[in-house]
Protein backbone atom coordinates (compact mmCIF):
# COMPACT_ATOMS: atom_id res chain seq x y z
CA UNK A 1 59.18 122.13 90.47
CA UNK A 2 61.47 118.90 89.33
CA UNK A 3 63.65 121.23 88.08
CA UNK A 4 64.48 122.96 90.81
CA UNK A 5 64.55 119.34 92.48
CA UNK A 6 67.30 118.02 89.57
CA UNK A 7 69.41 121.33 90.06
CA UNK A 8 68.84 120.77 94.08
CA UNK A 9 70.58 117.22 93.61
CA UNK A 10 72.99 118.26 90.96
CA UNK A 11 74.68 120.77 93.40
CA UNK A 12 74.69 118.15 96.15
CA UNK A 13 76.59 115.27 93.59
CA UNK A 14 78.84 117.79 93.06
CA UNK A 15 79.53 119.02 96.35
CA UNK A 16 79.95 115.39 97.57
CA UNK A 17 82.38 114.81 94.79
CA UNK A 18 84.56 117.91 95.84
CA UNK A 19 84.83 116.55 99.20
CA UNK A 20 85.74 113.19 98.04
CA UNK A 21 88.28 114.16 95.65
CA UNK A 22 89.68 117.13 98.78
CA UNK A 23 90.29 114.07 100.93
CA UNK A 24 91.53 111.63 98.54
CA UNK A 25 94.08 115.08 97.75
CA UNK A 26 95.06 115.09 101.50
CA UNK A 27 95.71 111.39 102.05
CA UNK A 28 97.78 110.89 98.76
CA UNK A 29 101.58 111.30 99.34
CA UNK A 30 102.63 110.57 95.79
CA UNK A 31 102.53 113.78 93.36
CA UNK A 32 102.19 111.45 90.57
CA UNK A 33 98.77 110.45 92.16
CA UNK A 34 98.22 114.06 93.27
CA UNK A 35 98.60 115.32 89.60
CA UNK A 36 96.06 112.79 88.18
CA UNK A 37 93.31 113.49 91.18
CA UNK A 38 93.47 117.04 89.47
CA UNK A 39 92.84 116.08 86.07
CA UNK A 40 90.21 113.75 87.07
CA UNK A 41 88.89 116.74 88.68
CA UNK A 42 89.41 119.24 86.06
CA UNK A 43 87.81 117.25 83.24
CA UNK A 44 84.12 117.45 84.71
């Protein structure tokens, strides 16, 4: 049962970290900052 629990919470980090990182994409103007959001994102 805890690992369904673990996976459960896994999938929720990550979802919460997608939406972070998709606002933190639509309020950047700077496609320097834009580029580096995406490798952040890309290297998980």
């Amino acid at each position: 049962m805890s690992s369904v629990t673990t996976r459960w919470q896994q999938r929720r980090q990550a979802a919460r970290t997608r939406r972070a990182l998709n606002q933190a994409l639509a309020r950047t103007s700077s496609p320097a900052m834009r580029d580096e959001l995406l490798t952040l994102a890309n290297s998980r």
